[in-house]
Protein backbone atom coordinates (compact mmCIF):
# COMPACT_ATOMS: atom_id res chain seq x y z
CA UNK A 1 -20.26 -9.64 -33.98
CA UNK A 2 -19.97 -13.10 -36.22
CA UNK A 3 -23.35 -12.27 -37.75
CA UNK A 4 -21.80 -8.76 -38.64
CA UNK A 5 -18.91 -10.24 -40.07
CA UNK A 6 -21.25 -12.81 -42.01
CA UNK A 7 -23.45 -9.48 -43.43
CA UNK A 8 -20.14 -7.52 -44.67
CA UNK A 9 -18.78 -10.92 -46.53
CA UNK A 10 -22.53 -11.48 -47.93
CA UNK A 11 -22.43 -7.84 -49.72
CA UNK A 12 -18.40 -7.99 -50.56
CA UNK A 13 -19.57 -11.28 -52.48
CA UNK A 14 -22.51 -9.96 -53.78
CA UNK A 15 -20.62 -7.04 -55.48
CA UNK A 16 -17.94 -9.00 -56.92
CA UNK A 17 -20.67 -11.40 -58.12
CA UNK A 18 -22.51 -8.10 -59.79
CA UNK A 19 -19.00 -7.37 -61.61
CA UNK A 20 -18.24 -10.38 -63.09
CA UNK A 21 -22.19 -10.48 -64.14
CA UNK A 22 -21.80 -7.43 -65.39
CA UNK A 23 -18.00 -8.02 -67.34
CA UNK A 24 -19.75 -10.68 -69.08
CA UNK A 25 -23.04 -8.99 -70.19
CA UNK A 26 -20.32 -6.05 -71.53
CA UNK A 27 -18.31 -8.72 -73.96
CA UNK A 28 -21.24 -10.12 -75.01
CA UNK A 29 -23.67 -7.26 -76.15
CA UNK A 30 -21.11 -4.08 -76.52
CA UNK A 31 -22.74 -0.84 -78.28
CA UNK A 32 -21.28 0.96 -81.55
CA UNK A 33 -21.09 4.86 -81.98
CA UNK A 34 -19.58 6.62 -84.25
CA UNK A 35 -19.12 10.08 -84.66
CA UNK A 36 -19.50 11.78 -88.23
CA UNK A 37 -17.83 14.91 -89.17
CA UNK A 38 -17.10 17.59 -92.39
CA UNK A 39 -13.64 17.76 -92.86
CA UNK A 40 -13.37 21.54 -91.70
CA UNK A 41 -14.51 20.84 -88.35
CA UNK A 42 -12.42 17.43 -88.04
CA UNK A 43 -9.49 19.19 -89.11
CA UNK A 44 -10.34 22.13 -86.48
CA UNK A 45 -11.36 19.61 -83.65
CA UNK A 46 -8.00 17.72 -84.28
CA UNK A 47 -5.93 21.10 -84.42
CA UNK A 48 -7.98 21.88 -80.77
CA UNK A 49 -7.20 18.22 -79.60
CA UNK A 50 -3.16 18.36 -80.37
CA UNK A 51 -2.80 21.95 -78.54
CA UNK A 52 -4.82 20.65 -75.27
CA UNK A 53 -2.55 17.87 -75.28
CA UNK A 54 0.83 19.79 -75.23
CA UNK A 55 -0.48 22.34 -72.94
CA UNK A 56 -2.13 19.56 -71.10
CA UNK A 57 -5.05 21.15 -70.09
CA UNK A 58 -8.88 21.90 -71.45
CA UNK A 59 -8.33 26.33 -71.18
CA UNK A 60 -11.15 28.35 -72.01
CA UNK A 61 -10.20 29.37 -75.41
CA UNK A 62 -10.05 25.77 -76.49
CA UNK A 63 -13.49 24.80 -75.39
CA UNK A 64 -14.90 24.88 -78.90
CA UNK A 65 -18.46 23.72 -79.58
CA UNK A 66 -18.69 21.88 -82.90
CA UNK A 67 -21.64 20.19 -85.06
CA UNK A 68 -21.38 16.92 -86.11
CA UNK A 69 -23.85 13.17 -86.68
CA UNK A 70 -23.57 10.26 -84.28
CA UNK A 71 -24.58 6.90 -85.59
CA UNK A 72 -26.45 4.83 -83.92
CA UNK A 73 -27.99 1.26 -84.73
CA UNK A 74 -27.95 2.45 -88.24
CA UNK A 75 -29.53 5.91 -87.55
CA UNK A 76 -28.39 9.19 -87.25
CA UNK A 77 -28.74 11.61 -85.12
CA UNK A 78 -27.81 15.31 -85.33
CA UNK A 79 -25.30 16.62 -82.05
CA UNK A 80 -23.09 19.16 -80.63
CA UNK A 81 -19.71 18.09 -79.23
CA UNK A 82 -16.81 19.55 -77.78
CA UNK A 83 -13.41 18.29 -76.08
CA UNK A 84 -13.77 17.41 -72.39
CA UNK A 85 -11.62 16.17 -68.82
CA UNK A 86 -9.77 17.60 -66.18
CA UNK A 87 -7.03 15.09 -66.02
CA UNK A 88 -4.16 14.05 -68.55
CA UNK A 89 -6.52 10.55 -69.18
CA UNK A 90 -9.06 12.32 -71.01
CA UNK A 91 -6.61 13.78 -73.85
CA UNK A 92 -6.08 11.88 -77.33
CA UNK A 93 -3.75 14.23 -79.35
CA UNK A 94 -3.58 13.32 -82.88
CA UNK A 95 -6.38 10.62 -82.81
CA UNK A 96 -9.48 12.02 -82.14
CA UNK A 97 -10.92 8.97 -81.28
CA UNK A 98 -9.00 8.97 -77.60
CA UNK A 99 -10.34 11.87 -76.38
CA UNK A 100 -13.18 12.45 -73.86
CA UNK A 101 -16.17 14.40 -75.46
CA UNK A 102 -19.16 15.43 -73.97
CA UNK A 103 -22.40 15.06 -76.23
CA UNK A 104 -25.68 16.97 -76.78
CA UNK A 105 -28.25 15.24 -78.76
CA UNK A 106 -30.12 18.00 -80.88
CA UNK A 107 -34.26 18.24 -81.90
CA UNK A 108 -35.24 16.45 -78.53
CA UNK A 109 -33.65 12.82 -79.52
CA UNK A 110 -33.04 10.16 -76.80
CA UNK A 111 -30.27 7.14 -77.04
CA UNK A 112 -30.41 4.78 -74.47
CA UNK A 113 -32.50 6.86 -72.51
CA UNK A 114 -30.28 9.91 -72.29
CA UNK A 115 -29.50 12.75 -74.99
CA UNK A 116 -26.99 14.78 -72.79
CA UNK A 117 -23.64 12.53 -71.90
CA UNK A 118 -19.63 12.05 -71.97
CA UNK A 119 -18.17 9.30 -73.97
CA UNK A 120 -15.24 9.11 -72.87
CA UNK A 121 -11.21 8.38 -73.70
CA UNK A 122 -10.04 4.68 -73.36
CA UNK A 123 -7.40 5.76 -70.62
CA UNK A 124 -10.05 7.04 -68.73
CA UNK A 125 -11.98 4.78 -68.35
CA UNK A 126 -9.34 2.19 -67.51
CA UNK A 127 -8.49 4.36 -64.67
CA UNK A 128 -11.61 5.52 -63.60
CA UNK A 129 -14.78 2.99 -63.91
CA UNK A 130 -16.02 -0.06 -62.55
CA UNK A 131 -18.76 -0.70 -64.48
CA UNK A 132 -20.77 -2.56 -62.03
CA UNK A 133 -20.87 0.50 -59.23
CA UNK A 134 -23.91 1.79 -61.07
CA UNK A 135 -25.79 -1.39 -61.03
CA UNK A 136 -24.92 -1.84 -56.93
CA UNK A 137 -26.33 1.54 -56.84
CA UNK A 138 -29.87 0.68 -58.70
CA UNK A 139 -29.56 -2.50 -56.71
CA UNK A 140 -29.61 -0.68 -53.32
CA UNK A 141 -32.25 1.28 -54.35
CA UNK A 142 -30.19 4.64 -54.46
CA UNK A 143 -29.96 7.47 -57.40
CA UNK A 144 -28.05 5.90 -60.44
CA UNK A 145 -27.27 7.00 -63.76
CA UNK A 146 -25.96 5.05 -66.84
CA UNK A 147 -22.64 4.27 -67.51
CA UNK A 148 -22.40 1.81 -70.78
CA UNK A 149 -19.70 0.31 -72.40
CA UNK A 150 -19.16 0.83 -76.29
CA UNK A 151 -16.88 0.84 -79.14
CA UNK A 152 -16.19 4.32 -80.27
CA UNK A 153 -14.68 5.99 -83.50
CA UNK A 154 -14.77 9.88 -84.95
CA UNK A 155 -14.39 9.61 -88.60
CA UNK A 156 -14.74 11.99 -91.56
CA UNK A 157 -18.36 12.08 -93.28
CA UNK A 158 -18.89 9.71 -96.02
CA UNK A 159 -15.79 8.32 -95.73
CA UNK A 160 -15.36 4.52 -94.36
CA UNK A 161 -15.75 3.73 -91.09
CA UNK A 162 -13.25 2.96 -88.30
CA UNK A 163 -14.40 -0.40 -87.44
CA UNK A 164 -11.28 -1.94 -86.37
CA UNK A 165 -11.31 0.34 -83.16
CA UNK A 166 -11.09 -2.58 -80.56
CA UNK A 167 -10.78 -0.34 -77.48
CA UNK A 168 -13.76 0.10 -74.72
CA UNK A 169 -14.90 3.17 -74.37
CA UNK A 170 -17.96 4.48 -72.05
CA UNK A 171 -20.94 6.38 -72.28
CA UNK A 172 -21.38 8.54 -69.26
CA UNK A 173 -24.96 9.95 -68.47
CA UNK A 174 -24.89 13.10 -67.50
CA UNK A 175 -27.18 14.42 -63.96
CA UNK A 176 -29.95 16.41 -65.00
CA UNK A 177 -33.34 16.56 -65.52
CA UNK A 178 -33.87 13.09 -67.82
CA UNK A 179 -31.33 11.55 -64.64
CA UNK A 180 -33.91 12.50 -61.47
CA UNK A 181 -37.35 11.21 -64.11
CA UNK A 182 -34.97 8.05 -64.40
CA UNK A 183 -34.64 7.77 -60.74
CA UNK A 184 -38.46 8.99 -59.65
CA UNK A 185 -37.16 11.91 -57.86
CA UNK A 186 -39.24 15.44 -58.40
CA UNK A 187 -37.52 17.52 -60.54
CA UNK A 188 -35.63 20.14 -58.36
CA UNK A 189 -32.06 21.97 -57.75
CA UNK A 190 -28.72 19.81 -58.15
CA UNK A 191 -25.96 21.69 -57.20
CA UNK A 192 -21.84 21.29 -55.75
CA UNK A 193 -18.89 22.60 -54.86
CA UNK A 194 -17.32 25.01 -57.08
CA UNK A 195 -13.91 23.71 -57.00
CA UNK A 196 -13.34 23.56 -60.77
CA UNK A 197 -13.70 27.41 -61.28
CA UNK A 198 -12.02 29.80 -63.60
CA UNK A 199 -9.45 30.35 -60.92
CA UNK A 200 -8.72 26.40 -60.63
CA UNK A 201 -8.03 26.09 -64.41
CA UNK A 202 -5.40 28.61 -64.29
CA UNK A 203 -3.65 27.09 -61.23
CA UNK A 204 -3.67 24.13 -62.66
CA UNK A 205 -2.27 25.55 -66.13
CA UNK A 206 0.43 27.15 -64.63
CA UNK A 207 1.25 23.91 -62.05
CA UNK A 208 1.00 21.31 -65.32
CA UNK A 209 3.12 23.93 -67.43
CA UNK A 210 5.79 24.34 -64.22
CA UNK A 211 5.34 28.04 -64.38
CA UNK A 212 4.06 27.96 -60.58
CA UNK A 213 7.26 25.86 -58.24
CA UNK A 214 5.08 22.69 -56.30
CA UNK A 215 4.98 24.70 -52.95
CA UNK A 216 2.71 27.34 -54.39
CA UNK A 217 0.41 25.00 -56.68
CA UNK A 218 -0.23 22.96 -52.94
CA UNK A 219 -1.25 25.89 -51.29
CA UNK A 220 -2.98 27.76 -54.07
CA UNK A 221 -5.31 24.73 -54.43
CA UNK A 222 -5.32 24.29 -50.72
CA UNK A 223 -6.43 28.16 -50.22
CA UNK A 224 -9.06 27.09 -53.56
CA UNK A 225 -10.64 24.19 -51.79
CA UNK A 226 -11.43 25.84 -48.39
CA UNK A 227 -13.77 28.48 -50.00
CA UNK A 228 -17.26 27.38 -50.02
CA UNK A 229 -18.47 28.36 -53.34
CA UNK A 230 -21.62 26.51 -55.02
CA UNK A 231 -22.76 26.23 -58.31
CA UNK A 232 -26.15 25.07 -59.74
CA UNK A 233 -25.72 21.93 -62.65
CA UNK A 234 -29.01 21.86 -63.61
CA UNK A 235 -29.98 24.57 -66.37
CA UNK A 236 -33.69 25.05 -64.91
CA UNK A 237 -34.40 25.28 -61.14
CA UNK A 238 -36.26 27.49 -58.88
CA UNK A 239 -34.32 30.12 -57.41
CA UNK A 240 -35.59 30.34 -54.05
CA UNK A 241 -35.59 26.79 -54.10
CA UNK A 242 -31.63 26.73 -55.29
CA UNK A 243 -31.25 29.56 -52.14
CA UNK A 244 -32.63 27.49 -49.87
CA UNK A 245 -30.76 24.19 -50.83
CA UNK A 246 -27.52 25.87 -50.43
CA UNK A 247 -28.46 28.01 -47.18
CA UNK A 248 -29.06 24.63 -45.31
CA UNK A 249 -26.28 22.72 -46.62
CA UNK A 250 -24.24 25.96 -44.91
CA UNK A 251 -26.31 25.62 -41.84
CA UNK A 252 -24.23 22.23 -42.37
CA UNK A 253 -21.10 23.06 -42.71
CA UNK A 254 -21.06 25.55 -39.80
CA UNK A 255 -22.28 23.46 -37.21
CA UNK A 256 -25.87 25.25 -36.67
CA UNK A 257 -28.12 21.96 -37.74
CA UNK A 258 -27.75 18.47 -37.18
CA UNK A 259 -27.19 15.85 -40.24
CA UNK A 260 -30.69 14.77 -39.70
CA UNK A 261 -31.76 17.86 -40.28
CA UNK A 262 -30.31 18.76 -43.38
CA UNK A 263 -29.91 15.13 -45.13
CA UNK A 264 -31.83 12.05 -45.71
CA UNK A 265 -29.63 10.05 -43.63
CA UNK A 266 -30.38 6.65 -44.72
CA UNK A 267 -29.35 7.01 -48.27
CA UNK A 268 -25.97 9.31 -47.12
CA UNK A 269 -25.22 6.18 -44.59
CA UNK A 270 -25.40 3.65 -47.37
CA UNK A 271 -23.49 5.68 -49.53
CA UNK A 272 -20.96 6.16 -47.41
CA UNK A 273 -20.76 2.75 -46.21
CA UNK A 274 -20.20 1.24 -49.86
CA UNK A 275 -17.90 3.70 -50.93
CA UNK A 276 -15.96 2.74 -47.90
CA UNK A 277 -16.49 -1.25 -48.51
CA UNK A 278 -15.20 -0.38 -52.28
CA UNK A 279 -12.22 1.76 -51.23
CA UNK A 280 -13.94 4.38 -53.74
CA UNK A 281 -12.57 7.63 -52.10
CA UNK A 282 -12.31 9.69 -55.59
CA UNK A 283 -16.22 9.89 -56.08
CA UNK A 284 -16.41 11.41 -52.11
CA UNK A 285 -13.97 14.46 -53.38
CA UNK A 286 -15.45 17.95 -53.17
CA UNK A 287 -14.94 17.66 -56.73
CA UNK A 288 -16.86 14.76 -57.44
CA UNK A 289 -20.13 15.32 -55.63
CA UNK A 290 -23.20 16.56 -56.14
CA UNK A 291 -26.03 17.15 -53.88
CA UNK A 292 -30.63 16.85 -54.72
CA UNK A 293 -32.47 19.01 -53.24
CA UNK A 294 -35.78 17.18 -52.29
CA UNK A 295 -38.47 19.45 -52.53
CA UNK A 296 -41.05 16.76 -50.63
CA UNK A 297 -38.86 16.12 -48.24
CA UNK A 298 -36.92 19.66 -48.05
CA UNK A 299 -33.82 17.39 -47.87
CA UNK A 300 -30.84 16.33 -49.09
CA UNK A 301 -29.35 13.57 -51.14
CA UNK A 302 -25.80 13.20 -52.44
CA UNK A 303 -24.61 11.76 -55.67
CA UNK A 304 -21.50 10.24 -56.02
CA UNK A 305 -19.50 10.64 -59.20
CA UNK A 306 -16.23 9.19 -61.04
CA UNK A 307 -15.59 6.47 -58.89
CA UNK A 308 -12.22 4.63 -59.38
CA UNK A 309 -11.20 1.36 -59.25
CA UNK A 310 -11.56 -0.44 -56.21
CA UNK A 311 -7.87 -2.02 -54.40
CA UNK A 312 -5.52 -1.28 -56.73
CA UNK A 313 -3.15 -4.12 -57.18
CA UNK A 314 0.36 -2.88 -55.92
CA UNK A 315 -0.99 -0.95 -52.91
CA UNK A 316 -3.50 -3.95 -52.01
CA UNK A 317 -5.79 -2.83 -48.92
CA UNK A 318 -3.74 -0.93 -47.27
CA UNK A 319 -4.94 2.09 -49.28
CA UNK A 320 -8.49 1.90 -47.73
CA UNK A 321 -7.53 4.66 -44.95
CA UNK A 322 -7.97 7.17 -48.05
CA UNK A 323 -11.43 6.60 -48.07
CA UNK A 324 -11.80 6.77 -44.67
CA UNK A 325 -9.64 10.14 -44.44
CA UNK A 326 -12.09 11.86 -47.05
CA UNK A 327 -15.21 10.37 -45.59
CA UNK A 328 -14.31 11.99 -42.39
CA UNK A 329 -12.90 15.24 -43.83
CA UNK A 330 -16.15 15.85 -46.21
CA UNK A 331 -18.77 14.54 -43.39
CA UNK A 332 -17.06 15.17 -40.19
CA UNK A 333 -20.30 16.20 -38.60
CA UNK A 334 -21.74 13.11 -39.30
CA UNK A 335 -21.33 10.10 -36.62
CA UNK A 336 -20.78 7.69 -38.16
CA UNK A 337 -18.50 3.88 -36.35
């Protein structure tokens, strides 16, 4: 039992050790985008980015694809952007700079490593990333993607350039097909929960806009949750492959195979075990998670995503049960101590 206790103080140490590594690294060597636009499609992004903000929500008429040049250790690079985020967080209003975008580098172009990512808003980030979970992750020898901090600015083309934005933002890979080469996995189906559907977005519309009373936006989203619709993220896959994937994951879910069957239990038990040692319950949501389908192995990995911070200050550790709650709920079949 002591030498348990000795392990679980080892890693706890070991992380914060990472983060402060890590915090220092960040001040030392932080990254400068900026985002160049003509003045008809900074005026139209802006116009897109004060509505989403007073209806406080991304609906599908105002997810607007734009052209635009991101600069880069003096190059440039051409892109396509558009507004991004669930949450309140991700939503700048009149400065464009505060919002969340997501990123498409065109012509094949790679910046640190990636050309598909999120950069996103100030807020969220504050609420939502420790920067150091992705280097535990490489550490532990388990699927990791970037997540870098940088100043950010969106300014008008040819015009001078924000440099006085002091704010951190962060540069979010995204979990495709440049993520799995990154992490040595064959290239194969990701796929997840459909939670944030067409259907979802209009609940949560009409609960943010207090056109639905709270009882019916609980059970609505409730009633939302419990259906066990998938979707495939990755824009090339095999289909039977992508059938297959799912149909076992079900086999799951229903109780007619065993974890061991369907998962590659050593990297689920470590995931769950740091997300549980971090108090990192947001990143277990049905939301949040994504699962590989290992064609070698015919198996299945999960990937964690949008972790928060760990121990929040006024609720100290006695908001670890959360974790615990959504470990069991998501992976009751599991046995797990």
């Amino acid at each position: 039992m002591k030498i348990k206790k000795i392990i679980l103080l080892l890693i706890i140490f070991n992380l914060f050790c990472n983060q402060i590594i890590f915090a220092q690294n960040t001040k030392q060597d932080i990254l400068k985008i900026y985002i160049e636009l003509d003045k008809r499609t900074y005026l139209e992004l802006k116009n897109l980015s004060i509505r989403i903000k007073k209806s406080q929500m991304i609906t599908e008429e105002l997810k607007k694809k734009f052209n635009g040049q991101l600069l880069f250790k003096g190059k440039k690079y051409p892109i396509r952007l558009w507004l991004d985020g669930l949450s309140e967080e991700h939503f700048g209003g009149k400065n464009l700079s505060n919002n969340t975008f997501e990123i498409r580098l065109k012509n094949k172009k790679y910046i640190l490593e990636t050309k598909n990512f999120r950069i996103l808003s100030k807020k969220a980030f504050r609420n939502d990333y420790p920067l150091y979970y992705n280097e535990i992750l490489s550490y532990l020898g388990l699927p990791y993607r970037h997540i870098i901090p940088l100043n950010f600015s969106v300014n008008l083309r040819n015009k001078e350039k924000n440099l006085k934005n002091r704010y951190t933002h962060v540069l979010e890979e995204k979990i495709d097909k440049d993520f799995l080469i990154k992490n040595q996995l064959p290239e194969s189906v990701i796929f997840e929960k459909d939670i944030y559907n067409k259907e979802y977005i209009e609940i949560i519309y009409k609960c943010r806009n207090r056109i639905l009373k709270k009882e019916e936006c609980i059970a609505l989203n409730d009633e939302n949750e419990k259906k066990n619709r998938f979707k495939i993220t990755k824009n090339k896959y095999d289909k039977d492959e992508a059938k297959y994937a799912i149909k076992i994951y079900k086999s799951y879910l229903d109780k007619t195979k065993k974890p061991a069957e369907v998962f590659e239990i050593n990297q689920v038990a470590k995931i769950l075990a740091l997300h549980t040692i971090l108090n990192n319950s947001h990143a277990l949501a049905d939301g949040n998670i994504k699962f590989y389908f290992n064609p070698k192995t015919k198996k299945i990995l999960i990937i964690p995503t949008d972790p928060h911070r760990p121990f929040e200050l006024k609720r100290g550790y006695e908001n670890l049960s959360s974790t615990q709650k959504i470990v069991a709920k998501n992976f009751e079949f599991l046995k797990y101590d």
